[in-house]
PDB file of N, CA and C in Angstrom:
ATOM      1  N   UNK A   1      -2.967  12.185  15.319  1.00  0.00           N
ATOM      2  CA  UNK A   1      -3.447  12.406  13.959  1.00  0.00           C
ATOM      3  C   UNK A   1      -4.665  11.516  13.710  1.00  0.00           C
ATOM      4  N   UNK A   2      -5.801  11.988  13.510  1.00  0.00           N
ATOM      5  CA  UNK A   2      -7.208  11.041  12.813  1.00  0.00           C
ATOM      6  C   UNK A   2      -6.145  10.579  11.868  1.00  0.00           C
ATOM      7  N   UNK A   3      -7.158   9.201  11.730  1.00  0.00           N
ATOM      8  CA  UNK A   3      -6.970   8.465  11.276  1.00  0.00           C
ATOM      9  C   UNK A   3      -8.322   8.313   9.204  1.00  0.00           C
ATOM     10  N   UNK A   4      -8.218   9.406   8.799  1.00  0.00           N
ATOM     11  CA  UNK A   4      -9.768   9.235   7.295  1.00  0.00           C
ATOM     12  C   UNK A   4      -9.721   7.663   6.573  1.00  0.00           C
ATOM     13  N   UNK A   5      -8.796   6.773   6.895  1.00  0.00           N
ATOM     14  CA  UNK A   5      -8.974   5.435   6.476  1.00  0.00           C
ATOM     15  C   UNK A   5      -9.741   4.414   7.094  1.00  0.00           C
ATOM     16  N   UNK A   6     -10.075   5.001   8.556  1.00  0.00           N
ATOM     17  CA  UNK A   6     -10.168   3.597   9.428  1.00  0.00           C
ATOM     18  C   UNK A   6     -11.487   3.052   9.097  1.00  0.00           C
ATOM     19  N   UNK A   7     -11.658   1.680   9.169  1.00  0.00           N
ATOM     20  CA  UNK A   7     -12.701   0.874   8.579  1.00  0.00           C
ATOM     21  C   UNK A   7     -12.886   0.823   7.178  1.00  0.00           C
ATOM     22  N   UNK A   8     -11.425   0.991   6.397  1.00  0.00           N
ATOM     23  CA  UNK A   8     -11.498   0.593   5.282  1.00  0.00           C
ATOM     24  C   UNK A   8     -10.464  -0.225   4.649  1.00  0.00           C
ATOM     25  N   UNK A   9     -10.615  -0.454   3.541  1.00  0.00           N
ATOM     26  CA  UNK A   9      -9.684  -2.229   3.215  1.00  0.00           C
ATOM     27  C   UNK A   9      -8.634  -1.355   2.162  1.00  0.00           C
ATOM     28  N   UNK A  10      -8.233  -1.909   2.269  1.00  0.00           N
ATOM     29  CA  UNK A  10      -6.725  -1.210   1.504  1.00  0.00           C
ATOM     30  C   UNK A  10      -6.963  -1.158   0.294  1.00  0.00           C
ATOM     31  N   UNK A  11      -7.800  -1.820  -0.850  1.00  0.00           N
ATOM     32  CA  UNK A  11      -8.227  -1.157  -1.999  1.00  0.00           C
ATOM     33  C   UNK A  11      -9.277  -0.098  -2.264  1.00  0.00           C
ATOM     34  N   UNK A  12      -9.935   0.209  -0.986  1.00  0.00           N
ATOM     35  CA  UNK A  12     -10.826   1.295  -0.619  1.00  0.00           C
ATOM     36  C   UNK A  12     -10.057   2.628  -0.453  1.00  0.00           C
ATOM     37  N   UNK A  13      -8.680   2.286   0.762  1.00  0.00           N
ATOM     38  CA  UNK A  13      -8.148   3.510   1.081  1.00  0.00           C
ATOM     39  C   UNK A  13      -7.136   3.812  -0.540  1.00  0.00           C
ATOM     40  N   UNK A  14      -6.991   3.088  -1.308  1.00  0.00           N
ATOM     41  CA  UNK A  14      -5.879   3.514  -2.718  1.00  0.00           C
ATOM     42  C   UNK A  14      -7.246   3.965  -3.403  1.00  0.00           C
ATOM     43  N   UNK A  15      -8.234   3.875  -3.588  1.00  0.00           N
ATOM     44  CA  UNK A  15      -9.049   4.082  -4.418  1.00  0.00           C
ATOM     45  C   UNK A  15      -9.635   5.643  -4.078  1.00  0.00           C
ATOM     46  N   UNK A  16      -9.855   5.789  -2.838  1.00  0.00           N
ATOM     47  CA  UNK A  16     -10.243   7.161  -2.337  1.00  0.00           C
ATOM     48  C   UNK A  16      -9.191   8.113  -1.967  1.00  0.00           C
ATOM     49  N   UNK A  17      -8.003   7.553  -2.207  1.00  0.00           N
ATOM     50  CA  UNK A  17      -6.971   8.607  -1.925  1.00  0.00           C
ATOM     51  C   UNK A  17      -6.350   8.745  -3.153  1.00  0.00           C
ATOM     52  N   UNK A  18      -6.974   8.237  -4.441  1.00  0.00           N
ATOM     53  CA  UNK A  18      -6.120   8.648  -5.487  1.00  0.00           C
ATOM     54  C   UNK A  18      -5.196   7.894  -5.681  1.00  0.00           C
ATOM     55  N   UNK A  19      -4.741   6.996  -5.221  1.00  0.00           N
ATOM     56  CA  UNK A  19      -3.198   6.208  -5.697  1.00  0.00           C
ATOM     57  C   UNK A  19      -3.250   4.495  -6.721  1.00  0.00           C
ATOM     58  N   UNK A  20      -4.742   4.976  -6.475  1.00  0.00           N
ATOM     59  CA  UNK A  20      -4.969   2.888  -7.176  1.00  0.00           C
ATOM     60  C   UNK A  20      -4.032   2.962  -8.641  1.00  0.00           C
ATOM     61  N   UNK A  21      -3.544   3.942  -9.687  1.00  0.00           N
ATOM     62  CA  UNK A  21      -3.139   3.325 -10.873  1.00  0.00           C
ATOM     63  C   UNK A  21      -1.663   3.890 -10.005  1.00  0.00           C
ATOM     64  N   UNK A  22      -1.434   4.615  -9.341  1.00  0.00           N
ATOM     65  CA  UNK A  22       0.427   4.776  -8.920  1.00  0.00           C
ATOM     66  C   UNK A  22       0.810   3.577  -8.428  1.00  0.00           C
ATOM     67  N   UNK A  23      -0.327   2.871  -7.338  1.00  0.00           N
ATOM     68  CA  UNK A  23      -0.125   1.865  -6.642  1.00  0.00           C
ATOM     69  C   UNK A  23       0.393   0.490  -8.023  1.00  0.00           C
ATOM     70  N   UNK A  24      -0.586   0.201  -9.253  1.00  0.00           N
ATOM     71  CA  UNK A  24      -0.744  -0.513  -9.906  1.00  0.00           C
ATOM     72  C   UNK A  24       0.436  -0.897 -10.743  1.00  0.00           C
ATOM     73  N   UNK A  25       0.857   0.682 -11.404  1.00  0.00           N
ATOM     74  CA  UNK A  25       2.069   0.619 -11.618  1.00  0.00           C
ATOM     75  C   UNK A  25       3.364   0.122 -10.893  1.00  0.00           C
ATOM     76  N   UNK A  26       3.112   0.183 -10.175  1.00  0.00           N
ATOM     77  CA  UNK A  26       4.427   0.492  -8.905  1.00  0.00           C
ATOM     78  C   UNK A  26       5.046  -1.237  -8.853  1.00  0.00           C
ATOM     79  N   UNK A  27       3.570  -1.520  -8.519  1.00  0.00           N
ATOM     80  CA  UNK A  27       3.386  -3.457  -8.521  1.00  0.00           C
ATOM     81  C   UNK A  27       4.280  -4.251  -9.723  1.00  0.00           C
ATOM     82  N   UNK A  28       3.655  -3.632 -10.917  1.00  0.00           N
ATOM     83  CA  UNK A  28       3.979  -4.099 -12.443  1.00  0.00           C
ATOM     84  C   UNK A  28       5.475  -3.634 -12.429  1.00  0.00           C
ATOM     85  N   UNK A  29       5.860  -3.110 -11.844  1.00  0.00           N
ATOM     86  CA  UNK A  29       7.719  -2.720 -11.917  1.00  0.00           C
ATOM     87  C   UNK A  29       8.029  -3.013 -11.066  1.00  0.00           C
ATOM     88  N   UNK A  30       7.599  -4.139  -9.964  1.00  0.00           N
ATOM     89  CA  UNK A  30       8.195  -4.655  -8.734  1.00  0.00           C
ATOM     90  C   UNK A  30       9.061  -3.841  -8.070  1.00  0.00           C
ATOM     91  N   UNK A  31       8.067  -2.611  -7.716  1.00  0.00           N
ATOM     92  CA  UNK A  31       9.309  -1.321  -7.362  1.00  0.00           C
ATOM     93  C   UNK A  31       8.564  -1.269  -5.446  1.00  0.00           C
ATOM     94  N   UNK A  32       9.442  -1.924  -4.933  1.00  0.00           N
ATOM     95  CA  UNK A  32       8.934  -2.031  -3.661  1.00  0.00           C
ATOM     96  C   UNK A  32       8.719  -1.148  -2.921  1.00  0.00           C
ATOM     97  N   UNK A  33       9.893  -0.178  -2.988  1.00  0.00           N
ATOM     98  CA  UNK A  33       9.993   0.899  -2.005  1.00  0.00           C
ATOM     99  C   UNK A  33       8.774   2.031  -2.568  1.00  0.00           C
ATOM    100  N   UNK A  34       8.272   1.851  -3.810  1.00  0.00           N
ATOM    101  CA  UNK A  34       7.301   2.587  -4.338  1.00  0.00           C
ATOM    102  C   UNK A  34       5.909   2.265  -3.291  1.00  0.00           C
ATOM    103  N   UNK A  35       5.441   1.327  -3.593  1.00  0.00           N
ATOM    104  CA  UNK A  35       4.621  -0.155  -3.025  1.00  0.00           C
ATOM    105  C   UNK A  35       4.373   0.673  -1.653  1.00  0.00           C
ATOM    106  N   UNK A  36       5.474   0.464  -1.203  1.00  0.00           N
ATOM    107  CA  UNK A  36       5.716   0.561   0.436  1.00  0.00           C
ATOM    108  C   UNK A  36       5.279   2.053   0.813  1.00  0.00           C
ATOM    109  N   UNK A  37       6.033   3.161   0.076  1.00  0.00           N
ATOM    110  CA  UNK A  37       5.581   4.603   0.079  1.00  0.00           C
ATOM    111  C   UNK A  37       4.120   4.651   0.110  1.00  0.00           C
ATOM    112  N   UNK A  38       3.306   4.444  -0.680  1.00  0.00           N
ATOM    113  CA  UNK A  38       2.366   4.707  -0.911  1.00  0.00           C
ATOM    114  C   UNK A  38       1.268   3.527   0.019  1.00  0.00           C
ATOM    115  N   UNK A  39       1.564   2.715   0.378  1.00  0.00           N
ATOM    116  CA  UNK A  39       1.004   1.782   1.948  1.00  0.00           C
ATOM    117  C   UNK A  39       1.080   2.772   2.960  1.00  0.00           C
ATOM    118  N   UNK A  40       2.259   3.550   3.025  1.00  0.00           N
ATOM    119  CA  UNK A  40       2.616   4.656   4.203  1.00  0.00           C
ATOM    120  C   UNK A  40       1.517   5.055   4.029  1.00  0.00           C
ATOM    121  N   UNK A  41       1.511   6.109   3.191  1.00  0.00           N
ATOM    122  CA  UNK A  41       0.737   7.421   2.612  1.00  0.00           C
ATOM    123  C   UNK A  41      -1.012   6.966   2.611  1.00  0.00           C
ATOM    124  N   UNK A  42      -1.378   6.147   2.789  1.00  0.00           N
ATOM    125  CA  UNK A  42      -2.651   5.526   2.903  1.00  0.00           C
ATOM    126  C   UNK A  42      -3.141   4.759   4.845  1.00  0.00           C
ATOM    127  N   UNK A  43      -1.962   5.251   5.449  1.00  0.00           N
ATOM    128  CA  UNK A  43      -2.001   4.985   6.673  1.00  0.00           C
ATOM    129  C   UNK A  43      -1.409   3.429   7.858  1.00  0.00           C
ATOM    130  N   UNK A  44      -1.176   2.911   6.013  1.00  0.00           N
ATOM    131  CA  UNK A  44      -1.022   1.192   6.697  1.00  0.00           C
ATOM    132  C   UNK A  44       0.583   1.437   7.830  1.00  0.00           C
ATOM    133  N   UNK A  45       0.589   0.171   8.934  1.00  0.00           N
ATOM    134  CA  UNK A  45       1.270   0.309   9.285  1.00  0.00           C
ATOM    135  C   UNK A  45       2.518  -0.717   8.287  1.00  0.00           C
ATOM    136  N   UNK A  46       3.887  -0.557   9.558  1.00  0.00           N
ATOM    137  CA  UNK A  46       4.844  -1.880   9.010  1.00  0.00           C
ATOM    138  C   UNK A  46       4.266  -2.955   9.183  1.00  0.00           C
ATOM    139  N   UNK A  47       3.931  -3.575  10.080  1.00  0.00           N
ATOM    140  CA  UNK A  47       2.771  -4.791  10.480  1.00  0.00           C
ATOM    141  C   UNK A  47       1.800  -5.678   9.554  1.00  0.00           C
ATOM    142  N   UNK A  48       1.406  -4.455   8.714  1.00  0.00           N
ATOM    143  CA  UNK A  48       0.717  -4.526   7.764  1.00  0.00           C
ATOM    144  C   UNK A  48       0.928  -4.321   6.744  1.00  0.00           C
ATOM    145  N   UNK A  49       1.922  -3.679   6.097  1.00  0.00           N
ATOM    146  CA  UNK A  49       2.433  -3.586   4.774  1.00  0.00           C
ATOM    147  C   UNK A  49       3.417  -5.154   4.615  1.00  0.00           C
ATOM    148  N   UNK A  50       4.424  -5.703   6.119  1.00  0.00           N
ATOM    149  CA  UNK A  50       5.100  -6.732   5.145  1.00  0.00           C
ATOM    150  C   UNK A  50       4.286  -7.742   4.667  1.00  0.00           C
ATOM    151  N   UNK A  51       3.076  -8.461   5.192  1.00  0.00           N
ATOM    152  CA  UNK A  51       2.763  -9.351   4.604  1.00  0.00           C
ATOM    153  C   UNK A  51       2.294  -9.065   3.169  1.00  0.00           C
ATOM    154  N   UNK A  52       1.715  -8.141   2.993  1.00  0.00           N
ATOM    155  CA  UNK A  52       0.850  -7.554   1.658  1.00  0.00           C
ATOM    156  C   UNK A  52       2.199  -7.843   0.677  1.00  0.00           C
ATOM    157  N   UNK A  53       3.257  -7.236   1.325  1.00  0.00           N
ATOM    158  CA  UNK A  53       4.665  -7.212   0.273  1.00  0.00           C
ATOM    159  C   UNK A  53       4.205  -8.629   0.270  1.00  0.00           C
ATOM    160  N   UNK A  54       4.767  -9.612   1.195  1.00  0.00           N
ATOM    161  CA  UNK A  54       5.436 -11.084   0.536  1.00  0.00           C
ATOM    162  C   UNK A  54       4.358 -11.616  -0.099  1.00  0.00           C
ATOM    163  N   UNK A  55       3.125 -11.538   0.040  1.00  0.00           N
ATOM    164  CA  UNK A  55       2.180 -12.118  -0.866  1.00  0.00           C
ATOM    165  C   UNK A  55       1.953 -11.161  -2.520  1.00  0.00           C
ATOM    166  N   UNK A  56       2.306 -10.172  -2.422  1.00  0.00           N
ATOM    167  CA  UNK A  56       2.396  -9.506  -3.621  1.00  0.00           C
ATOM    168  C   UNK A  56       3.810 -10.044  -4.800  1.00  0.00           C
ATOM    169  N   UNK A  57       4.407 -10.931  -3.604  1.00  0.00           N
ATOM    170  CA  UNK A  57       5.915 -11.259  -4.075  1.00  0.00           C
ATOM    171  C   UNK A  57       6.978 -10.220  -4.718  1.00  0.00           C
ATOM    172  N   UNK A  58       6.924  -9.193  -3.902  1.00  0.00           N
ATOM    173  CA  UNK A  58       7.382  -8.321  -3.829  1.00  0.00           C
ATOM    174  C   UNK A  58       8.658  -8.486  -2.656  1.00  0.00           C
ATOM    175  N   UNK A  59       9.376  -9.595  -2.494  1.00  0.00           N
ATOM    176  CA  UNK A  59      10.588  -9.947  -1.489  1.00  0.00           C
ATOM    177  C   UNK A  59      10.366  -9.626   0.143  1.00  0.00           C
ATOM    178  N   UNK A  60      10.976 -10.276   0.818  1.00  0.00           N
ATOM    179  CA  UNK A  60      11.211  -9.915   1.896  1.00  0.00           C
ATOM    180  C   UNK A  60      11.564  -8.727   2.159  1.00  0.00           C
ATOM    181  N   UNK A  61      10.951  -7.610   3.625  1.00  0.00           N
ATOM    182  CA  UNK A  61      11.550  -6.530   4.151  1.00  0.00           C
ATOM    183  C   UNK A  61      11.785  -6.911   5.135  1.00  0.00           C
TER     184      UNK A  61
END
């Protein structure tokens, strides 16, 4: 599968894929598995989504 994100920063890929206020929300209701869905859906891996979680303080996965 191409990859339409690569060489871009993760507020680039929410911003061009439409998800920056789902994403925003999601944050503001500490709704992780939301968070996490939508990291998927923008291409990030696991690798890369847990740290974003624990610094978002969004708990351990």
């Amino acid at each position: 599968m191409e990859n339409n994100y690569a060489g871009m920063t993760v507020n680039e890929r929410l911003y061009v894929s439409g998800l920056m206020d789902e994403f925003d929300e999601a944050v503001e209701k500490k709704d992780t598995e939301k968070v996490r869905t939508i990291f998927e859906k923008v291409g990030l891996t696991e690798d890369s989504i847990k740290p974003i979680l624990e610094k978002l303080e969004l708990g351990k996965t």
